[in-house]
Protein backbone atom coordinates (compact mmCIF):
# COMPACT_ATOMS: atom_id res chain seq x y z
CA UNK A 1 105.77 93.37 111.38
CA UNK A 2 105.61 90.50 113.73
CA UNK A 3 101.88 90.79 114.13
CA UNK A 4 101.17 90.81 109.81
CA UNK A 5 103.76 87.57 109.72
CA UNK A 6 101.88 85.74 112.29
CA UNK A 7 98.63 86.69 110.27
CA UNK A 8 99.91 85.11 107.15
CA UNK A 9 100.05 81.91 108.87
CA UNK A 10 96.36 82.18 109.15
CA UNK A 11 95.51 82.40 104.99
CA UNK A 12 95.99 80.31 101.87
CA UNK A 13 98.79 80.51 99.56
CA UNK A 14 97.17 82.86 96.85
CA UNK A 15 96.25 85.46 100.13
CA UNK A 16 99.50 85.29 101.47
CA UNK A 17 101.12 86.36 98.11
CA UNK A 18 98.83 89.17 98.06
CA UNK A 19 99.60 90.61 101.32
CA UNK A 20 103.20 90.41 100.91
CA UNK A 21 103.18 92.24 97.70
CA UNK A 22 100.94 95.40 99.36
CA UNK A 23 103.33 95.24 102.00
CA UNK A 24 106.67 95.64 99.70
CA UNK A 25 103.40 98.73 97.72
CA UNK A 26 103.57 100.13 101.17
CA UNK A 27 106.99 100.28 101.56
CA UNK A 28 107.70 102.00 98.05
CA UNK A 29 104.77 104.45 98.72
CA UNK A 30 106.79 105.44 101.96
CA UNK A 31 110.13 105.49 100.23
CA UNK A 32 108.15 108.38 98.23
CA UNK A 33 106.84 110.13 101.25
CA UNK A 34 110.68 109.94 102.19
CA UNK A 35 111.93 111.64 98.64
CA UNK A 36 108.73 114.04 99.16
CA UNK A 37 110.43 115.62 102.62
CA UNK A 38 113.91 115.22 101.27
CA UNK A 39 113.17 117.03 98.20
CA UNK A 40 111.31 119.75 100.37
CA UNK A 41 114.42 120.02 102.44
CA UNK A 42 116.65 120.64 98.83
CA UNK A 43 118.73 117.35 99.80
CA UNK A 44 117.46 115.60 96.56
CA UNK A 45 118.53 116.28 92.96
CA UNK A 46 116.10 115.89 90.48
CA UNK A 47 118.42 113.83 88.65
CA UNK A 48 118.92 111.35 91.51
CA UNK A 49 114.65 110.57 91.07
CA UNK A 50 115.27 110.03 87.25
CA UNK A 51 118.18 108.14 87.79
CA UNK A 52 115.93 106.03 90.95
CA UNK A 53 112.85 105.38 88.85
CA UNK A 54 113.60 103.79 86.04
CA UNK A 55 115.87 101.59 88.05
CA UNK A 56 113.09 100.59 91.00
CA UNK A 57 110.76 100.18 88.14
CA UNK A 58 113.12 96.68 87.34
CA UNK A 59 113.55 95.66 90.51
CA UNK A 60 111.42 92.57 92.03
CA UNK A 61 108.76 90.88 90.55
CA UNK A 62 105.53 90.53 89.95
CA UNK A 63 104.59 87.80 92.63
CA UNK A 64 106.58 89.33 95.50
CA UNK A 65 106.37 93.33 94.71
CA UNK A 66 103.18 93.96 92.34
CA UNK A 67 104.01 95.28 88.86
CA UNK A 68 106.28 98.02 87.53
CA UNK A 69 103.00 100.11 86.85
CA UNK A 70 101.49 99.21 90.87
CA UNK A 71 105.11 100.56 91.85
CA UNK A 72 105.05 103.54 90.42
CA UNK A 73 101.77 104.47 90.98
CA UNK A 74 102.63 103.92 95.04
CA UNK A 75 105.78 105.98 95.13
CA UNK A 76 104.00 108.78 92.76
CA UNK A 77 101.34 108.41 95.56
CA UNK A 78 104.18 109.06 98.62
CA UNK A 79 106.17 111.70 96.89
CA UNK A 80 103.24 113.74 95.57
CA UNK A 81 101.48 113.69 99.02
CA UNK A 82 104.04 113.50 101.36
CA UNK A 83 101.79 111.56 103.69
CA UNK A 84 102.00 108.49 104.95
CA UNK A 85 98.27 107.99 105.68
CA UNK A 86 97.93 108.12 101.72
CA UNK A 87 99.77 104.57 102.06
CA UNK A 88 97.41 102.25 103.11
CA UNK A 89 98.04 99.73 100.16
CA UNK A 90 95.99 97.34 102.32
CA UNK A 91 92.37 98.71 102.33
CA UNK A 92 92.83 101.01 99.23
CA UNK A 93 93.04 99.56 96.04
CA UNK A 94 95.17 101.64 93.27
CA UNK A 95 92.79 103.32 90.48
């Protein structure tokens, strides 16, 4: 983390914005390869991930953690994989 915040220092304003959102894409990709090995381990109702969704899909916005639809598509992404090399919201662009 200290490494990518000293690299934003180095690009313009609309760059910077863009990094920061594929970092907080990153992070809700991993919070699905999280639910992926919790649900493996039977530790996670089903109705805790329809309760979760709907809520993370309101949370943020746009300018700081990518649209509703980028969101989803990232934790889908995590929690159908259950790999965090399936993350890289840096160098692969969501379809």
């Amino acid at each position: 983390m200290p490494q990518f915040e000293r690299s934003l220092s180095q690009v313009d304003d609309p760059r910077r914005i863009q990094l920061r959102v594929r970092r907080e894409l990153q992070a809700d990709c991993y919070t699905g390869v999280w639910a992926f090995y919790v649900q493996q381990r039977h530790r996670l109702d089903p109705a805790d991930l329809e309760q979760g969704v709907p809520a993370a899909q309101t949370v943020g916005d746009v300018s700081t953690h990518g649209t509703s639809a980028q969101r989803m598509w990232w934790f889908n992404q995590g929690l159908a994989t259950g790999d965090p090399r399936e993350c890289d919201t840096f160098s692969r662009l969501q379809p």
